[in-house]
Protein backbone atom coordinates (compact mmCIF):
# COMPACT_ATOMS: atom_id res chain seq x y z
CA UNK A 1 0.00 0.00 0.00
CA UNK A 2 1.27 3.33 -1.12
CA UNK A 3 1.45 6.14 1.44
CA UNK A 4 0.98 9.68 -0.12
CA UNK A 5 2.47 12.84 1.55
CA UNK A 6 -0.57 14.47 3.43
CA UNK A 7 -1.60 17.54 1.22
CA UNK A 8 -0.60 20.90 2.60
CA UNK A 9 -4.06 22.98 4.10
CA UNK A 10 -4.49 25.75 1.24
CA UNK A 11 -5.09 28.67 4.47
CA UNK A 12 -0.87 27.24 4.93
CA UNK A 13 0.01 28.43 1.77
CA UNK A 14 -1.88 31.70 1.82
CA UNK A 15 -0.48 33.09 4.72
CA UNK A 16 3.03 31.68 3.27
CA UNK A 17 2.32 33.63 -0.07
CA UNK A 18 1.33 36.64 2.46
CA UNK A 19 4.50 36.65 4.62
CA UNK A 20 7.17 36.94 1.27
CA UNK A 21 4.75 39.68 0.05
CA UNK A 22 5.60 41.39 3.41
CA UNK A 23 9.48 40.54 3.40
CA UNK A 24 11.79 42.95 2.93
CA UNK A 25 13.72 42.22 -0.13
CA UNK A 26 16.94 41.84 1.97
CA UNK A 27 15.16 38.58 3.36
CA UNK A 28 14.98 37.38 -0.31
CA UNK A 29 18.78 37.82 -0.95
CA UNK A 30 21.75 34.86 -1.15
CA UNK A 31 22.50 35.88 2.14
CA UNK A 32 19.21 36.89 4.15
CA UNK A 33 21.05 37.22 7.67
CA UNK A 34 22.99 40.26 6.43
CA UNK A 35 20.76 43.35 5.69
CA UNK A 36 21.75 45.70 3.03
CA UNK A 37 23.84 48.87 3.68
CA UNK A 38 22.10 51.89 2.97
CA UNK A 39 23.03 54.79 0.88
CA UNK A 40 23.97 56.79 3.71
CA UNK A 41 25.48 53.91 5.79
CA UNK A 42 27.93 53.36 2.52
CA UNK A 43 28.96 57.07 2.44
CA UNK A 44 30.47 56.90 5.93
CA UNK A 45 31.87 53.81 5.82
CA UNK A 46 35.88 53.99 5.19
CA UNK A 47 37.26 51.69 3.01
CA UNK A 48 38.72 48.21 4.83
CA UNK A 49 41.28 45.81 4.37
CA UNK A 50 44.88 44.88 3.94
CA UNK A 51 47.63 47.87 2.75
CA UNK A 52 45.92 50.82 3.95
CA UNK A 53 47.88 54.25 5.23
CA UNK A 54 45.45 56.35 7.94
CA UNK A 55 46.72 59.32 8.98
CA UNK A 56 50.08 61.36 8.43
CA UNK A 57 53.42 60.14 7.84
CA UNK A 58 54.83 60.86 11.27
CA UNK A 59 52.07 60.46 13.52
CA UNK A 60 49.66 57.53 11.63
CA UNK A 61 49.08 54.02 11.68
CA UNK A 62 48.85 51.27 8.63
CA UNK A 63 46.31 48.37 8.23
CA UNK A 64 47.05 45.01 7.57
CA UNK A 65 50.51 45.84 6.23
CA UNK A 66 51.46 44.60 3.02
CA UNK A 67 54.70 42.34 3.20
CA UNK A 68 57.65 42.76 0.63
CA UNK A 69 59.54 39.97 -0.99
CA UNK A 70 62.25 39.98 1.52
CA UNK A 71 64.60 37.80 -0.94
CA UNK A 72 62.90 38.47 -4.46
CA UNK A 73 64.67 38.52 -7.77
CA UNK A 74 64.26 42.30 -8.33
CA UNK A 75 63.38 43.53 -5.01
CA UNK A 76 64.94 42.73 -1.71
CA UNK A 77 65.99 43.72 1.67
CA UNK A 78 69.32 44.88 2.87
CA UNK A 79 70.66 41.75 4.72
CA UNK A 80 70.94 43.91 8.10
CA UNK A 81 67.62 45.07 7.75
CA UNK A 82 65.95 41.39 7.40
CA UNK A 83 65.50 40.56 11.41
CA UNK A 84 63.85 43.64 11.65
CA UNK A 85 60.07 43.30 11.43
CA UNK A 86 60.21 46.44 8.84
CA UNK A 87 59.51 45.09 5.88
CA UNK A 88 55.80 46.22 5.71
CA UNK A 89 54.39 49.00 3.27
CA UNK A 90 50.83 50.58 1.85
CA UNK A 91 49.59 48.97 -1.08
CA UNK A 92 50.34 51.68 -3.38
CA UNK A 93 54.46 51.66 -1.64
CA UNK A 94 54.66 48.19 -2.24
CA UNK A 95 53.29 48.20 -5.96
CA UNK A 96 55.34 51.27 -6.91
CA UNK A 97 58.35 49.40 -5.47
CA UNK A 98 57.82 46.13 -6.93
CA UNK A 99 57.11 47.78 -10.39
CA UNK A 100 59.63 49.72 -10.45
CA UNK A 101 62.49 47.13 -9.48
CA UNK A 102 61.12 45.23 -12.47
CA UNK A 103 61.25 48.11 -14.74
CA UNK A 104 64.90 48.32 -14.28
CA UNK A 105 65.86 44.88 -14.78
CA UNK A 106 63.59 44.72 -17.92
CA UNK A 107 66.13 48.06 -18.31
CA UNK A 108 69.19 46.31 -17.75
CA UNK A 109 69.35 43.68 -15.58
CA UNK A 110 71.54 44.20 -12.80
CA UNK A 111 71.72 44.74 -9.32
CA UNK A 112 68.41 44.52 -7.19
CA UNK A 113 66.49 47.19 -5.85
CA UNK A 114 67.89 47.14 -1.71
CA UNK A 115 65.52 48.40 0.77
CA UNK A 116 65.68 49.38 3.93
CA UNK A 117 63.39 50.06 6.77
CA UNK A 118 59.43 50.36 5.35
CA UNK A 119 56.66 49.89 8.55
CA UNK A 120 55.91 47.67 10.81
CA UNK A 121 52.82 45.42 10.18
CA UNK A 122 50.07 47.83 11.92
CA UNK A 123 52.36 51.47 11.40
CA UNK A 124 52.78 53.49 14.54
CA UNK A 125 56.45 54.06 16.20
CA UNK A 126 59.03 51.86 14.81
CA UNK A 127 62.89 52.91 15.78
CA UNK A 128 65.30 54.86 14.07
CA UNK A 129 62.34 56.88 12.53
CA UNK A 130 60.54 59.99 13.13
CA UNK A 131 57.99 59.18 10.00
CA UNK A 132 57.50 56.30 8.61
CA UNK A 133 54.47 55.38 10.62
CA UNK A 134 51.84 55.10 8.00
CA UNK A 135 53.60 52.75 5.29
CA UNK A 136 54.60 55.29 2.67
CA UNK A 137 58.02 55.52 3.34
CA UNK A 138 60.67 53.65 2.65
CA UNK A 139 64.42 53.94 2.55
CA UNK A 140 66.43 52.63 -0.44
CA UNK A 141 70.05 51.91 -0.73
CA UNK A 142 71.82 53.91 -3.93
CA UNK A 143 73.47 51.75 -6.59
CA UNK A 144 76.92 51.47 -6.51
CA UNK A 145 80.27 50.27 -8.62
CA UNK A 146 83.06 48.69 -7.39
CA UNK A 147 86.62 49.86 -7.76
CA UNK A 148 86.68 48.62 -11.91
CA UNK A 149 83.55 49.89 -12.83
CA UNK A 150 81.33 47.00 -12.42
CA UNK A 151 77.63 47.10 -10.90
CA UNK A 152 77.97 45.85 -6.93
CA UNK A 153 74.46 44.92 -5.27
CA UNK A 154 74.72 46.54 -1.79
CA UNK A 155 74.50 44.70 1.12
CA UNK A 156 74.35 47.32 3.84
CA UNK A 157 73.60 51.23 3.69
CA UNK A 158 77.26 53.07 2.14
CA UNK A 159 77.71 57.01 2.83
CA UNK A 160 79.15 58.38 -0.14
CA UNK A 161 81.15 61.81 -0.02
CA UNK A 162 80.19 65.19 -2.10
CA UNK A 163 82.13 63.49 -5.07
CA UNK A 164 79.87 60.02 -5.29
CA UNK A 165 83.14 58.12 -3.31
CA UNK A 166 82.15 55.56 -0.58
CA UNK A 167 83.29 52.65 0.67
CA UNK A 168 86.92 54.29 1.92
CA UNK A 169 87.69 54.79 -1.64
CA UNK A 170 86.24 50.97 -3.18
CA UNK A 171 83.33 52.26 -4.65
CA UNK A 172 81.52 54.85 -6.32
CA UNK A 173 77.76 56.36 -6.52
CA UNK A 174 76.76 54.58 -10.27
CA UNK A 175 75.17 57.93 -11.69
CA UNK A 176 73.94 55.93 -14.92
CA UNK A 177 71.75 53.02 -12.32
CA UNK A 178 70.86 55.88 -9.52
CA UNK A 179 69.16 58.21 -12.74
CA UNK A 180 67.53 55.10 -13.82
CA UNK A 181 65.76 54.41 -10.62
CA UNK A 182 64.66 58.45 -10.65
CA UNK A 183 63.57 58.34 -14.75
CA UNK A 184 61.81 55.48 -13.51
CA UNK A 185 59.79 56.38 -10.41
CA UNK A 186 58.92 59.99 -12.68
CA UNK A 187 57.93 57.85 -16.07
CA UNK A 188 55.81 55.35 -14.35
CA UNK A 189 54.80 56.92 -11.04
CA UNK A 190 54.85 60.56 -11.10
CA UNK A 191 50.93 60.38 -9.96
CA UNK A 192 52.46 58.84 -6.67
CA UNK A 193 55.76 60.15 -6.13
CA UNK A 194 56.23 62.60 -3.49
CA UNK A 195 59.82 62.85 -2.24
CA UNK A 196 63.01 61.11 -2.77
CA UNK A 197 65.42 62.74 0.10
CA UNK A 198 68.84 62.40 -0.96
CA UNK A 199 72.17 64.58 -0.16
CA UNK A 200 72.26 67.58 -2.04
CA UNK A 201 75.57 66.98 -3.72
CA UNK A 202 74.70 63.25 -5.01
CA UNK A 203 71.61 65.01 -6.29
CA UNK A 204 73.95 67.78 -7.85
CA UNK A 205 75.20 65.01 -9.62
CA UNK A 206 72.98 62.76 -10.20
CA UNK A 207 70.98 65.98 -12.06
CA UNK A 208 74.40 67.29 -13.85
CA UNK A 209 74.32 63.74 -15.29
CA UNK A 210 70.54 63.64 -16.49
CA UNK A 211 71.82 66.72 -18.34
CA UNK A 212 74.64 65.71 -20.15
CA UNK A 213 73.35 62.51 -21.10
CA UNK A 214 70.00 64.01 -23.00
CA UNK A 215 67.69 62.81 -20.36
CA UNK A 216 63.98 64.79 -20.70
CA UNK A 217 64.03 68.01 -19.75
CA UNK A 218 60.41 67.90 -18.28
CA UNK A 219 61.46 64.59 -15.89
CA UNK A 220 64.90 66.70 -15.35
CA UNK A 221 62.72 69.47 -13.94
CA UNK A 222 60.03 67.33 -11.83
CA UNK A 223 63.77 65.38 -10.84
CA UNK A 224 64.98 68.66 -9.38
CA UNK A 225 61.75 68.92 -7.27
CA UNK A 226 60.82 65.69 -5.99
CA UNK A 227 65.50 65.25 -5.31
CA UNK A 228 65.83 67.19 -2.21
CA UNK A 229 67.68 67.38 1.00
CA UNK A 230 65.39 67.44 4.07
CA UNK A 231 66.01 70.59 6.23
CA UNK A 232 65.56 68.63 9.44
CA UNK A 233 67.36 65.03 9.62
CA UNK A 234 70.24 63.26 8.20
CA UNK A 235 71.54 64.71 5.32
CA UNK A 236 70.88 60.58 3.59
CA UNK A 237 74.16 60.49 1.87
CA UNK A 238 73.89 56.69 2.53
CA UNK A 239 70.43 55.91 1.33
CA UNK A 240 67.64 57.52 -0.37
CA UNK A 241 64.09 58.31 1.19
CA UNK A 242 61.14 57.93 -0.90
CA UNK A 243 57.80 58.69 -0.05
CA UNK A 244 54.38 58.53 -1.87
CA UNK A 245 50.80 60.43 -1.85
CA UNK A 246 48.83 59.19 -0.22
CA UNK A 247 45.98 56.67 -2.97
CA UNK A 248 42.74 57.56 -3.42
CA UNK A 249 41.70 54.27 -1.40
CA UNK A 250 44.05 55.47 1.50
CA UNK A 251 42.53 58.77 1.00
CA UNK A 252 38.93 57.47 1.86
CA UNK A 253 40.32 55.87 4.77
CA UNK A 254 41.77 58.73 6.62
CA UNK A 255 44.77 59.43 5.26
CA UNK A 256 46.51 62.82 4.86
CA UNK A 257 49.45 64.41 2.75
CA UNK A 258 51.21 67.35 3.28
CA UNK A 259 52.40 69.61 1.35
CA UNK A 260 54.01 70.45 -1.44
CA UNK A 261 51.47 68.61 -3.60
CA UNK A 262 53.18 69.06 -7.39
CA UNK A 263 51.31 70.41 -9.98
CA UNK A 264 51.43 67.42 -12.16
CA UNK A 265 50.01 65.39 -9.66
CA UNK A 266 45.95 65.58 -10.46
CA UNK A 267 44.97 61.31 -10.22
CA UNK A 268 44.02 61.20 -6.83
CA UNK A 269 42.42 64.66 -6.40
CA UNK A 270 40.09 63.93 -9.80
CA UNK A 271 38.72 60.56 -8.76
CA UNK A 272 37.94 61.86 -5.05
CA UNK A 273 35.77 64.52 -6.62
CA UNK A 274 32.35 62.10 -6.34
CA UNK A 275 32.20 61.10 -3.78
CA UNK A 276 33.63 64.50 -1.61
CA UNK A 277 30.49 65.55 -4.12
CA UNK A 278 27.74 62.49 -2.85
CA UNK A 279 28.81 63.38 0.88
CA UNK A 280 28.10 66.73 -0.16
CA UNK A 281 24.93 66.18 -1.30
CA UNK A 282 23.77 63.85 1.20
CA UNK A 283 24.21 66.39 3.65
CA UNK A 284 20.65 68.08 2.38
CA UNK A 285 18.89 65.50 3.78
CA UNK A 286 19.99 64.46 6.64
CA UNK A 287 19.69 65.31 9.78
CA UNK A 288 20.79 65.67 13.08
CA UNK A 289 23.31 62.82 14.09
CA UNK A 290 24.04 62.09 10.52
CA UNK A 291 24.67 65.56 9.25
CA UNK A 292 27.47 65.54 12.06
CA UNK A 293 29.21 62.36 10.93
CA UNK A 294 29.21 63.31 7.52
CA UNK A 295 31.18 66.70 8.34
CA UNK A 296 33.05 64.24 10.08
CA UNK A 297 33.34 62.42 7.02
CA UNK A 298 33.89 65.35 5.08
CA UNK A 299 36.54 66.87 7.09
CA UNK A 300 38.71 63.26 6.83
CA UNK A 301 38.54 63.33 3.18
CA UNK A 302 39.53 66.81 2.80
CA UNK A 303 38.31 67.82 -1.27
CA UNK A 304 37.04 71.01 -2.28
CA UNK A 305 34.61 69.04 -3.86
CA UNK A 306 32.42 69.40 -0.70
CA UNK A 307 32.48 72.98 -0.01
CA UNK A 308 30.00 74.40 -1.81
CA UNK A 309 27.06 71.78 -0.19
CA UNK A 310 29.02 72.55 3.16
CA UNK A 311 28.64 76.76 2.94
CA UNK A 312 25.21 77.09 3.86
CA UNK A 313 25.52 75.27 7.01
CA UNK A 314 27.33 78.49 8.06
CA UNK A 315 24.28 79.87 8.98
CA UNK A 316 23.09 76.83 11.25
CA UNK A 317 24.35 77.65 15.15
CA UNK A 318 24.47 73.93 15.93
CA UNK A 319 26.45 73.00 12.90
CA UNK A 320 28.35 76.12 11.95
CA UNK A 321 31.71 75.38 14.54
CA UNK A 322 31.93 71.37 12.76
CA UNK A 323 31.40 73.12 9.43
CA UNK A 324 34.02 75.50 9.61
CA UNK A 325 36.32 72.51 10.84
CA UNK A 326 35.23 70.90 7.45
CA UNK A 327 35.86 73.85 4.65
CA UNK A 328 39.26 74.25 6.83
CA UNK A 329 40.03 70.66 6.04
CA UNK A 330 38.50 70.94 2.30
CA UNK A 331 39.45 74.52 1.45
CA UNK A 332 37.02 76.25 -0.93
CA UNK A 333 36.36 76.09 -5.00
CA UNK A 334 35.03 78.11 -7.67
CA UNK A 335 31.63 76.78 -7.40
CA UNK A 336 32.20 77.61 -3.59
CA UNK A 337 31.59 81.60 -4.73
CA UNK A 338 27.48 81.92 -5.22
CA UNK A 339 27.05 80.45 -2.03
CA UNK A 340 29.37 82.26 0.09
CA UNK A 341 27.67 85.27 -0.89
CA UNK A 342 24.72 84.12 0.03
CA UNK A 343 25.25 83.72 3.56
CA UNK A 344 27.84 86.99 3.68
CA UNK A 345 24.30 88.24 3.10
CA UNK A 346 23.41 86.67 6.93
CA UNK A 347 26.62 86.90 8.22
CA UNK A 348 28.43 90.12 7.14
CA UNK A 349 28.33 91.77 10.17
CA UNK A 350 29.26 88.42 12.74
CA UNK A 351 32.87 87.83 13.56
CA UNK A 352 32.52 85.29 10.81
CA UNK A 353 32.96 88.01 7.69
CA UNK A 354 36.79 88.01 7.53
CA UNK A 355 36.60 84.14 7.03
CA UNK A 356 34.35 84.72 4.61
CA UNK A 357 36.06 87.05 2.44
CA UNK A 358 39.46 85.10 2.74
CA UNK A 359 37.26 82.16 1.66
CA UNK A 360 35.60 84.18 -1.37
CA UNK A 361 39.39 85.51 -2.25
CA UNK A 362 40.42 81.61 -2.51
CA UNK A 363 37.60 80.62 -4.29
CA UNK A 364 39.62 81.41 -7.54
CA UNK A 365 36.59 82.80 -9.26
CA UNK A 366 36.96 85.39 -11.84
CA UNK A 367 34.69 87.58 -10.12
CA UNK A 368 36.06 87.12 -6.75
CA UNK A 369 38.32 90.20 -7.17
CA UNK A 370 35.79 92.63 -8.03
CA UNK A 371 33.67 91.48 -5.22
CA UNK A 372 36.63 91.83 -2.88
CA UNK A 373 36.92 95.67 -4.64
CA UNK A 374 33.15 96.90 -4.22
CA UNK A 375 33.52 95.60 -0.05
CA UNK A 376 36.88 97.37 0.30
CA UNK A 377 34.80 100.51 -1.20
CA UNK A 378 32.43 100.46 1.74
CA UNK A 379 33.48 101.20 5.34
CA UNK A 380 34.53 100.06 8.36
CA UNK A 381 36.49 97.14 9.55
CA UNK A 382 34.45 95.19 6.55
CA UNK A 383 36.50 97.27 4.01
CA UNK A 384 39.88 96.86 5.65
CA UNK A 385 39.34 93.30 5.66
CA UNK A 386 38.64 93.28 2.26
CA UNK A 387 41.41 94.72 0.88
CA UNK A 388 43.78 92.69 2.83
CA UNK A 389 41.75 89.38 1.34
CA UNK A 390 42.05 91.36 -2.11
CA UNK A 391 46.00 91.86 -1.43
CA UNK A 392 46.28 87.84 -1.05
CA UNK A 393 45.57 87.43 -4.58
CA UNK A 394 47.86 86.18 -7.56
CA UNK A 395 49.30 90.24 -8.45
CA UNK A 396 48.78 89.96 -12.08
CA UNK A 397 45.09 89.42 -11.31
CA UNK A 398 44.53 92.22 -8.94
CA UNK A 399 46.72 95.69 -9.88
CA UNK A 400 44.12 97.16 -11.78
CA UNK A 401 41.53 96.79 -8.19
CA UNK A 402 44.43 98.29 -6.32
CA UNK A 403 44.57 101.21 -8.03
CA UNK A 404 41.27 101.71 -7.82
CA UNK A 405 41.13 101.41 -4.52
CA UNK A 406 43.90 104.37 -3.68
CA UNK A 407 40.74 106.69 -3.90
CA UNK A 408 38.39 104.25 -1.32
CA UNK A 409 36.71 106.47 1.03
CA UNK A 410 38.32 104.62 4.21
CA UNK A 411 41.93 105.55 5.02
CA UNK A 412 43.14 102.05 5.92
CA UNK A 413 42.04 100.68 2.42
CA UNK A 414 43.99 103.18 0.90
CA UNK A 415 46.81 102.11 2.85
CA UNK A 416 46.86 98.13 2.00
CA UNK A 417 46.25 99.38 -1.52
CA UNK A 418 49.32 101.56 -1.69
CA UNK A 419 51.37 98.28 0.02
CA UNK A 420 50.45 95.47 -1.74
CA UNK A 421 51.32 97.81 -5.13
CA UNK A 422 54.57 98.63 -3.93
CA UNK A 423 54.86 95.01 -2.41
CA UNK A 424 53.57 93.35 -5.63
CA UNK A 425 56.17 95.58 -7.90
CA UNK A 426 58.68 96.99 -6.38
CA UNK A 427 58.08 100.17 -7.51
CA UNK A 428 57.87 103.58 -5.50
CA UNK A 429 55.84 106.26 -6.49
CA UNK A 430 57.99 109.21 -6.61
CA UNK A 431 57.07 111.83 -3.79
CA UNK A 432 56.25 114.81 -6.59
CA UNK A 433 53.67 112.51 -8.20
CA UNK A 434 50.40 111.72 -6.79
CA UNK A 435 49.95 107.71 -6.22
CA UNK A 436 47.14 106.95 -8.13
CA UNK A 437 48.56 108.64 -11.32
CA UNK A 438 51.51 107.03 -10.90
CA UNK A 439 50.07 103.44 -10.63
CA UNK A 440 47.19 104.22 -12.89
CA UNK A 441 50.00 105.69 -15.62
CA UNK A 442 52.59 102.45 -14.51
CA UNK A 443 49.60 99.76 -15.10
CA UNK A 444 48.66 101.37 -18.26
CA UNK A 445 52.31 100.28 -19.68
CA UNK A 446 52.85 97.24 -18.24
CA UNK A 447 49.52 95.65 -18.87
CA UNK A 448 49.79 92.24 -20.57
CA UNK A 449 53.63 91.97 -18.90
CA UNK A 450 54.27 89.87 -16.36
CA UNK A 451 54.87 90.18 -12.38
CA UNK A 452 58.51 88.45 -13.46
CA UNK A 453 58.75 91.44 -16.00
CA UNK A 454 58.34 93.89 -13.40
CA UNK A 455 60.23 92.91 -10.89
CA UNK A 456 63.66 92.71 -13.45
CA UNK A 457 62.78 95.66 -14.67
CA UNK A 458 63.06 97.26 -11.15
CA UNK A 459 66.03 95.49 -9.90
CA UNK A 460 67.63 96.72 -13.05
CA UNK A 461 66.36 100.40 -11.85
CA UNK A 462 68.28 99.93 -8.49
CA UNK A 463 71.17 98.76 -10.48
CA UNK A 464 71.34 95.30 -10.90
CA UNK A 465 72.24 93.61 -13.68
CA UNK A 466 69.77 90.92 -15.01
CA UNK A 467 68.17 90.89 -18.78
CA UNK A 468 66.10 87.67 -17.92
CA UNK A 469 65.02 84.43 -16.11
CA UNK A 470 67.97 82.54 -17.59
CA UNK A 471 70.49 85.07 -16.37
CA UNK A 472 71.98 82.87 -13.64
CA UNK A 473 74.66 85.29 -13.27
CA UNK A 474 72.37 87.46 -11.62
CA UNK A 475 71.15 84.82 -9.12
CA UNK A 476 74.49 85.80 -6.23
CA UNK A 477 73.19 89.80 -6.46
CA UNK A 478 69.45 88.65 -6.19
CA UNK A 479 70.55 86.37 -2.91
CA UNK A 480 72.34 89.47 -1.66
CA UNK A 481 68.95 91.13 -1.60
CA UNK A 482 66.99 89.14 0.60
CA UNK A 483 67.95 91.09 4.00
CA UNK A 484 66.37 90.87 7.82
CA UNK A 485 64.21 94.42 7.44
CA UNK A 486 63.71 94.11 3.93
CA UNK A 487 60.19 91.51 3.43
CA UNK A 488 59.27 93.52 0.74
CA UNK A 489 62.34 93.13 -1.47
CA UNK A 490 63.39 89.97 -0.06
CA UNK A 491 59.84 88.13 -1.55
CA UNK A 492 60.54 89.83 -4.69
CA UNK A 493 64.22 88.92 -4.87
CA UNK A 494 62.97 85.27 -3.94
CA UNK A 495 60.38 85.40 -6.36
CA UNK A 496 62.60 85.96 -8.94
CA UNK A 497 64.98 83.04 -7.55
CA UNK A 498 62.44 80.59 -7.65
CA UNK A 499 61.19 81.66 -11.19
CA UNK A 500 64.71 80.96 -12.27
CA UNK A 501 66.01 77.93 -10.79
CA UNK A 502 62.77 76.06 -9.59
CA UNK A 503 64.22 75.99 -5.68
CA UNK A 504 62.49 77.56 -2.95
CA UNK A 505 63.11 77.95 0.61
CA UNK A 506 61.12 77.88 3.90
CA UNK A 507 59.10 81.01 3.68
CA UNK A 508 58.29 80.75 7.59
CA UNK A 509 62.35 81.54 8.21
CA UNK A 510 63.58 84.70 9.12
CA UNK A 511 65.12 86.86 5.72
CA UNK A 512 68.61 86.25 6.97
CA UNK A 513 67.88 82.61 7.71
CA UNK A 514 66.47 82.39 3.96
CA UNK A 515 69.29 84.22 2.62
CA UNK A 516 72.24 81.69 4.46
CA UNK A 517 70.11 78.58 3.07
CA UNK A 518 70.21 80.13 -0.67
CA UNK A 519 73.84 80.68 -0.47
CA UNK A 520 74.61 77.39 0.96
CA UNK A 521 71.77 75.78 -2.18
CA UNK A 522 73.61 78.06 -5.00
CA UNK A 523 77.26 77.19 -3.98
CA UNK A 524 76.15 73.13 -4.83
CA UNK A 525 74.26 74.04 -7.40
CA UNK A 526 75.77 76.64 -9.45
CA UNK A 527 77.19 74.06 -12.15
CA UNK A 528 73.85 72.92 -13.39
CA UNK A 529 72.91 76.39 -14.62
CA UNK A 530 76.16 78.16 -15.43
CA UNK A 531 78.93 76.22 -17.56
């Protein structure tokens, strides 16, 4: 006899058929226990996982360190460096490394790329170090030749003297290897490559070579950048340095470069710019709790993308402390202009309006300046303010507004006027001409010229000798014009300096501080501009 499965009661399947109807569709899913993450949830979430650099270089922390190839083929670690528990980097350290130590052998096989310290597994302090906390440094052993000419690998960190000697004499810096590395990391890297800290003279020669050997003169310029002795450690003639940017993934985790950021680098800032936008915008509709973590959010992210969403939040009293946090992190864009007029509007007369016209004057909006020009023509502390925003500006952008402004009705706008001009061109109204027909008369000649124009053309007035940018003869008398007493002039002279040579020195130090560190620059590095 055949026993039949008992028949399911139809009011079971209705209410079955009722309860999926009612499901959420996250119930329906591969993986029902796990509900979806929302919109908003997915915004403030950071990035996770393995090779990921949080913070700064000097106070942050890596995740899940990526290991190097302690022993590889073209990558390795110095053999007194392998007990250490150093050999952890970033993702993007460790792929730039490992790329670029194949690059060269596919080059010219040869010696392997020698590193030493990196991280340790999680960042934080690790000895010997003041940075490399966050897995973006590392320190790399130069390439070296023995006594007959032939490629040694190193197998420990060698100083090398002002003249590429090391080893007491048994070896020598291999300028043709060392440039490789450099052409290298600026060919196939440049969107990553911060720093490589070096001793000035090896990086005197390792430039002088680039030159005579026909190297790019665009990678010969970026070389002389990113090739640069730090100001405040070892002077690393035994090793190099290298540090990267921070990656867009590291980015969205917390991470933070400092400056200089190089003008060629654009990668990282132009695939941020959605989602600093999407936080941005998600900001309109949220509210309370949220709208705090994602200034949170914002703020740790740090693109100008966000500003303009963040600027009306000015006006809110229980946001506007966290928002100011934020644009100080972001900084401000030109679509951040409408809407910080707006709420000047609301806020002009609140100890917030000299933020807000610093912020307009950084906005880099072609009407910014004019803006700046009809507030300085008001009065009162407003106007002052103003003009000093105004006087912040690029100078070829904002003579014209100056002079206008030497008429303003308030006496102190008239002043920052007449100082940025003379600051800007250092030129002096003569005292039996009135200012403003001086300037008015002085602009109406050297319109279309440029702020490098100007400033030649008045040296050459106060008698020194310099007919252009590549006049590197000039560059002693220019370095004997930056002078304690003397910002004016001395910004001008240094102006000039960096227009010319591409160096630049701490602007914080005193004039006299500046003016020792150019001499001491110039006297290393006179034979790459003059024969």
């Amino acid at each position: 006899m055949t026993h039949r499965p008992a028949a399911t009661p139809p009011f079971l399947v209705l209410l079955a058929l009722a309860l999926l109807a009612l499901a959420p569709p996250w119930l329906l899913a591969d993986d029902p226990l796990t509900p979806p993450t929302s919109p908003l949830t997915a915004l403030l979430t950071p990035p996770d996982g393995p090779g990921l650099s949080i913070g700064n270089t000097s106070t942050g922390r890596l995740q899940q360190g990526i290991p190097i190839d302690r022993d590889g083929q073209a990558l390795a670690q110095l053999p007194t460096h392998r007990r250490r528990q150093s050999h952890f980097g970033a993702r993007s350290l460790t792929e730039v490394l490992q790329s670029t130590a194949e690059a060269l052998q596919r080059r010219a096989p040869g010696p392997r790329l020698m590193l030493g310290d990196l991280s340790n597994q999680e960042g934080g302090d690790i000895r010997r170090h003041r940075s490399h906390r966050n897995g973006r440094d590392v320190d790399l052993a130069f390439f070296m030749r023995d006594q007959e000419g032939h490629p040694i690998e190193a197998q420990r960190f060698v100083r090398f003297d002002a003249n590429g000697v090391g080893c007491d004499g048994a070896c020598t810096f291999d300028l043709q290897r060392n440039w490789e590395l450099v052409e290298t990391l600026l060919s196939d890297h440049d969107q990553s490559l911060q720093y490589l800290f070096i001793y000035e003279p090896l990086r005197v020669l390792l430039l002088i070579h680039a030159r005579d050997s026909g190297a790019d003169p665009r990678l010969r310029r970026r070389a002389a950048r990113v090739l640069r002795q730090p100001s405040d450690s070892a002077p690393h003639d035994d090793h190099y340095h290298l540090r990267v940017y921070c990656s867009v993934e590291d980015r969205l985790a917390g991470c933070q470069d400092r400056p200089p950021h190089w003008s060629w680098v654009q990668r990282t800032s132009r695939e941020l710019a959605p989602h600093a936008q999407a936080l941005g915008a998600a900001l309109a509709t949220a509210s309370g709790e949220d709208r705090l973590l994602l200034l949170a959010r914002i703020q740790t992210i740090a693109h100008p993308s966000a500003a303009p969403a963040l600027i009306p939040l000015l006006t809110d009293p229980e946001l506007s402390d966290a928002t100011r946090d934020a644009l100080q992190a972001t900084g401000v864009n030109a679509q951040s202009f409408t809407p910080l007029l707006r709420v000047w509007q609301q806020k002009r007369d609140t100890p917030l309006a000299p933020r807000l016209l610093d912020w307009a004057a950084q906005t880099g909006h072609p009407w910014a300046p004019a803006w700046l020009t009809a507030v300085a023509r008001g009065d009162g502390e407003q106007a002052c303010q103003a003009a000093r925003s105004l006087a912040r500006l690029p100078p070829e952008q904002i003579i014209p507004y100056l002079v206008g402004l030497l008429d303003a009705p308030t006496a102190c706008v008239q002043q920052q006027a007449q100082q940025a001009l003379v600051a800007a061109t250092a030129q002096q109204p003569p005292e039996n001409q009135a200012p403003t027909a001086f300037w008015r008369a002085w602009w109406a000649e050297k319109r279309g010229t440029s702020r490098a124009d100007w400033l030649m053309e008045a040296f050459r007035d106060g008698g020194l000798s310099i007919s252009g940018l590549d006049d590197y003869t000039a560059v002693p008398a220019l370095i004997d014009s930056i002078t304690d007493g003397a910002e004016a002039l001395s910004a001008n002279a240094e102006f000039l300096l960096t227009a010319m040579t591409g160096h630049w020195v701490a602007a914080h130090a005193k004039p006299g501080d500046r003016q020792a560190a150019w001499r001491k620059w110039w006297h290393l590095n006179q034979p790459l501009f003059l024969p």
